[in-house]
Protein backbone atom coordinates (compact mmCIF):
# COMPACT_ATOMS: atom_id res chain seq x y z
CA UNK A 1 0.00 0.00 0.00
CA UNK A 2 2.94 2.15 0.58
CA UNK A 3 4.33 1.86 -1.98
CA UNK A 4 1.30 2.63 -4.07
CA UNK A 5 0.70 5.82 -2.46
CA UNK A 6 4.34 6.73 -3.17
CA UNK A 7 3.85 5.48 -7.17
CA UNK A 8 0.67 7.77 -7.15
CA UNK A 9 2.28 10.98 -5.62
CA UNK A 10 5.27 10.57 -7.82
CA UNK A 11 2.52 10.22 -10.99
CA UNK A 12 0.86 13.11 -9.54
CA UNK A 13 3.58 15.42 -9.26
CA UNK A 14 4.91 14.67 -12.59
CA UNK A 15 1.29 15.29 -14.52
CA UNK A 16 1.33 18.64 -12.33
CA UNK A 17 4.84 19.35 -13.65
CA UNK A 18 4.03 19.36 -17.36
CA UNK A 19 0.82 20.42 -17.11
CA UNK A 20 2.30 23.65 -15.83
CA UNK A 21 5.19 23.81 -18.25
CA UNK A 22 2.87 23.04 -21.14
CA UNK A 23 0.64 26.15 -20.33
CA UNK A 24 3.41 27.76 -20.44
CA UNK A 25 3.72 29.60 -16.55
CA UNK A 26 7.14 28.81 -15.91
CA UNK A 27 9.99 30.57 -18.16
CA UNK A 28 13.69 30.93 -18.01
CA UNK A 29 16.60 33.29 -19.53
CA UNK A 30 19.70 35.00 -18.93
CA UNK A 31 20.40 38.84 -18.08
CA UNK A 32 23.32 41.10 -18.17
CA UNK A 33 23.44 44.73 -17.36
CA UNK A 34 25.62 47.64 -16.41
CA UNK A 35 25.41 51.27 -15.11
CA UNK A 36 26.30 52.62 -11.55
CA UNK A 37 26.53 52.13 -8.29
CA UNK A 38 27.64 54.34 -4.87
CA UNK A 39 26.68 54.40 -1.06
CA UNK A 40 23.77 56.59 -0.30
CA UNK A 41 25.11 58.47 2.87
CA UNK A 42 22.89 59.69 5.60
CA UNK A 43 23.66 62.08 8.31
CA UNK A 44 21.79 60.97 11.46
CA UNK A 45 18.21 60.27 9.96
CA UNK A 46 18.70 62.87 7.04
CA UNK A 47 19.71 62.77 3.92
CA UNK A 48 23.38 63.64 3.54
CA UNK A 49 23.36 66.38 1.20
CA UNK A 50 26.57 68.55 1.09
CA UNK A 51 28.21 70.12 -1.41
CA UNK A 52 32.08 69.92 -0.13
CA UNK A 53 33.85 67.27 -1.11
CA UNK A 54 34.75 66.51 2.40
CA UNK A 55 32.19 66.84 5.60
CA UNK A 56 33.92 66.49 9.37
CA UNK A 57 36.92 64.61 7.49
CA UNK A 58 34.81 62.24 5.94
CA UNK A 59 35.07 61.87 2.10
CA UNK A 60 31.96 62.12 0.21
CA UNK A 61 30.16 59.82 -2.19
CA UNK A 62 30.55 59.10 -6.01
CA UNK A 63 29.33 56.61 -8.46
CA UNK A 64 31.39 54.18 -9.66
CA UNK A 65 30.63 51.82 -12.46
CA UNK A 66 28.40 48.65 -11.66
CA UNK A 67 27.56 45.42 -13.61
CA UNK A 68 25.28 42.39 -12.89
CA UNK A 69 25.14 38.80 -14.76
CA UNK A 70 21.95 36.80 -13.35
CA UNK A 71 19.36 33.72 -14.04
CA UNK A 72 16.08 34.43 -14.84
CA UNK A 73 13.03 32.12 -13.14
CA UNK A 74 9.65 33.30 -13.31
CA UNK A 75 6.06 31.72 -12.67
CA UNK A 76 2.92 32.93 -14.42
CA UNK A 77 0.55 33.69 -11.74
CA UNK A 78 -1.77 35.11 -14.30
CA UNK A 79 -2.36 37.00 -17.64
CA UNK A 80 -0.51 40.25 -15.54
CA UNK A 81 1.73 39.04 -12.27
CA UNK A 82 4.17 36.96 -12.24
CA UNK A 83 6.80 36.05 -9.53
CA UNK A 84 10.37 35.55 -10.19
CA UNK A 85 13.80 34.85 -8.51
CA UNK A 86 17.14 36.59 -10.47
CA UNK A 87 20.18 34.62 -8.72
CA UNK A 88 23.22 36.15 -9.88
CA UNK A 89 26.30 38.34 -9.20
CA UNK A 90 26.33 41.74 -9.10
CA UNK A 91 29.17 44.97 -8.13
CA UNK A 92 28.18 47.28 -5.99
CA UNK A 93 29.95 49.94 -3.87
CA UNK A 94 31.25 54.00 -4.38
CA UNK A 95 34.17 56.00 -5.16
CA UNK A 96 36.08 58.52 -2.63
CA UNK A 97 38.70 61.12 -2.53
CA UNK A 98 41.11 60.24 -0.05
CA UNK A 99 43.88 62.75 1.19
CA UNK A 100 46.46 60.49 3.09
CA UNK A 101 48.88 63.51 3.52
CA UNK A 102 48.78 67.37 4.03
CA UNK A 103 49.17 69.26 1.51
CA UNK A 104 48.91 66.11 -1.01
CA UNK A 105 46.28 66.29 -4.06
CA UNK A 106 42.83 63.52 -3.36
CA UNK A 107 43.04 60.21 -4.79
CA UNK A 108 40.74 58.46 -6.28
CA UNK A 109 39.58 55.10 -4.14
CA UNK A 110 37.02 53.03 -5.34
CA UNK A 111 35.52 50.90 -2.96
CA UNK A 112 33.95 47.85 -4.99
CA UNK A 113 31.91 44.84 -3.60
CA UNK A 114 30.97 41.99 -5.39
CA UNK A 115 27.67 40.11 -4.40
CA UNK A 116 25.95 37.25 -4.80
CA UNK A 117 22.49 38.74 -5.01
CA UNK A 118 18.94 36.99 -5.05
CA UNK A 119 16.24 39.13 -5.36
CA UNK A 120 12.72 38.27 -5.37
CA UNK A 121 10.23 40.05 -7.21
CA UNK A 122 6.26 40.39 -8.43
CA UNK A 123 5.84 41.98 -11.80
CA UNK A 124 2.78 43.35 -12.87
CA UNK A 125 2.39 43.78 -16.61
CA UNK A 126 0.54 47.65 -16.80
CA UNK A 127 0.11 47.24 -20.54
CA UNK A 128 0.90 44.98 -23.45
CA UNK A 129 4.50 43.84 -23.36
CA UNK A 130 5.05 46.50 -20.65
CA UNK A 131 6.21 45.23 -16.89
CA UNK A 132 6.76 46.97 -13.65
CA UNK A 133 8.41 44.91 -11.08
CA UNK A 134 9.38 45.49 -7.07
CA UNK A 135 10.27 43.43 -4.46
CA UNK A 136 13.03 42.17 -1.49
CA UNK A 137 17.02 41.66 -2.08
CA UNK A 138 19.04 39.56 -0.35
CA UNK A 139 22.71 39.74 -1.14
CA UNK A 140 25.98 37.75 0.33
CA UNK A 141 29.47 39.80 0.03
CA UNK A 142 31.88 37.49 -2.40
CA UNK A 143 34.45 39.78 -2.33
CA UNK A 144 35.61 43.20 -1.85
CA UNK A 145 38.81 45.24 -3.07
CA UNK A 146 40.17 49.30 -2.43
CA UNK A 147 41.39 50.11 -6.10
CA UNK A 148 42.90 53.15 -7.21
CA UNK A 149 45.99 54.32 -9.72
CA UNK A 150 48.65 52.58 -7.42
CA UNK A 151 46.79 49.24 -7.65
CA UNK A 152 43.93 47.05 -6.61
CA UNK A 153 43.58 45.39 -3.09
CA UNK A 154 41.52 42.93 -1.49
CA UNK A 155 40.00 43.82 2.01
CA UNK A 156 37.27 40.83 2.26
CA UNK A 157 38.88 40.61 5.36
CA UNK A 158 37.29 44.30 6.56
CA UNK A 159 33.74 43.00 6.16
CA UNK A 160 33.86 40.14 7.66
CA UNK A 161 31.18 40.78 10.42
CA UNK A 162 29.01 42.91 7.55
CA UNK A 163 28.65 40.40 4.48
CA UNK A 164 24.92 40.02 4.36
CA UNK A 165 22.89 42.62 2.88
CA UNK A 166 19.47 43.19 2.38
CA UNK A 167 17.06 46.06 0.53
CA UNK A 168 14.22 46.70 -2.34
CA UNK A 169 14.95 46.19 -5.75
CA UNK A 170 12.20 47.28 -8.31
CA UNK A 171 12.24 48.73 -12.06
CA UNK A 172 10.55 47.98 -15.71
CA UNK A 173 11.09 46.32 -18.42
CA UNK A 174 9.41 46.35 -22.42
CA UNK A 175 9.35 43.05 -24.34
CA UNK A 176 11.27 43.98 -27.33
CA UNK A 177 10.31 40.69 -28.86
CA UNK A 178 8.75 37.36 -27.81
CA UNK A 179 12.28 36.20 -26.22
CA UNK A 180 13.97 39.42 -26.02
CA UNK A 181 13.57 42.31 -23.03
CA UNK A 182 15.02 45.77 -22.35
CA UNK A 183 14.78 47.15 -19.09
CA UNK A 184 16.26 49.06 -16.48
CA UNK A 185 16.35 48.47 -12.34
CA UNK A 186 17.29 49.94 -9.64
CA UNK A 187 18.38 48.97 -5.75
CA UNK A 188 18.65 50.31 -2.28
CA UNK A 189 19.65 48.96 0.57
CA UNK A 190 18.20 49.06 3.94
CA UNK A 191 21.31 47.85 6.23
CA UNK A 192 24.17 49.75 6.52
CA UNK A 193 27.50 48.64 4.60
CA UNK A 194 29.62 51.25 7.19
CA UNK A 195 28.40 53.39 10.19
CA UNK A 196 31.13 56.19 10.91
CA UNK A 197 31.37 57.99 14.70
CA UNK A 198 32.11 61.22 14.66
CA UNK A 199 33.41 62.67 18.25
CA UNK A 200 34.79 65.89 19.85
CA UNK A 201 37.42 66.70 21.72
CA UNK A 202 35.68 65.89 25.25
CA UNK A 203 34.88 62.70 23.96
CA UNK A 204 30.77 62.77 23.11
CA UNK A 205 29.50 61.94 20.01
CA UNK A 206 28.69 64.75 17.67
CA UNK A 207 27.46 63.17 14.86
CA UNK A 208 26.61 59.74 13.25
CA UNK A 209 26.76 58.51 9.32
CA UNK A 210 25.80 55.86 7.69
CA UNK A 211 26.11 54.19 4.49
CA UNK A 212 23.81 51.78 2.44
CA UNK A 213 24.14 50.11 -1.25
CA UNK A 214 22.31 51.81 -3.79
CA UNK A 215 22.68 51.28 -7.65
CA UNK A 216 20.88 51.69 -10.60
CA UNK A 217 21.26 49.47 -14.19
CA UNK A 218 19.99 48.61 -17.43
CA UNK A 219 19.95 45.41 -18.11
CA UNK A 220 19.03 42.83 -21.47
CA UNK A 221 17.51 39.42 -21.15
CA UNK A 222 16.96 36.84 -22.96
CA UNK A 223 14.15 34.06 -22.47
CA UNK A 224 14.62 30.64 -23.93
């Protein structure tokens, strides 16, 4: 009897499989995309917004360029939502201008972090071949390196206590053809990558800033 409940499960899950593949609600493909990437910086609970390049000794912000290479997995809920998981890797991170001694021009430092990212999201198709999509990010630091004119260095090492990440993702995305789609997505997220204490001369804490992942690509995919 056992073993003909097991026979029968197996049976059932297999006509269940192809019935879904042969209407078609599961799909596959491949993306690749590039454009930029820095750490959105916030001053206490407000945006960071100043002009000088440097605030309290701290360098300030700038893009750098990013790139992401990820599967494509999505499930037809219906005629306009579908879910879908985008394993892949993706760089992330920001440049800064460093001054290590008086008197000495900035150099450049770019900061770049390579994830394993996974996010997770719901797309809702607003029109005919046209798709808005949002949802969670979970990424795992790979590897990170400090690279500037004098050469390229990994510091893995520095992040050690700091390599999961999590934020939103969301963006859109036209079918260009059947098996072909153009789109463009952006990330930001919602745990710090560094938290900087900034103290006076007695010792108390004058001010407190934080930095979180944000990036923004264009991407192509292509569904098989």
């Amino acid at each position: 009897m056992k073993r003909i409940n097991l026979l029968f499960l197996a049976m059932t899950f297999f006509i269940s499989g192809n019935t879904l593949y042969a209407q078609n609600r599961f799909q596959f493909g491949l993306q690749a995309g590039a454009g930029i990437t820095k750490f959105a910086s916030y001053k206490g609970s407000q945006l960071d917004k100043e002009i000088d390049p440097f605030y309290y000794g701290v360098a300030k912000n700038y893009v750098i360029p990013s790139f992401n290479l990820n599967l494509y997995l999505a499930y037809k809920i219906n005629n306009q939502f579908n879910i879908v998981l985008e394993p892949g890797l993706i760089r992330k991170g920001a440049m800064n201008k460093m001054i290590f001694q008086v008197n000495s021009e900035p150099v450049n430092m770019q900061t770049q972090l390579d994830y394993i990212q996974l996010p997770l999201s719901l797309e809702y198709k607003i029109i005919d071949k046209l798709y808005l999509t949002l949802g969670p990010e979970f990424s795992y630091l790979a590897s990170a390196h400090f690279s500037s004119k004098a050469g390229r260095y990994k510091v893995t090492e520095i992040y050690k206590d700091n390599r999961f990440d999590f934020g939103m993702q969301g963006g859109a995305y036209y079918e260009i053809l059947s098996n072909l789609d153009l789109g463009v997505k952006g990330g930001q997220s919602l745990k710090n990558i560094d938290e900087i204490m900034l103290y006076n001369n007695e010792g108390a804490l004058m001010e407190k800033l934080r930095s979180k992942n944000s990036y923004l690509n264009f991407f192509v995919r292509y569904k098989f």
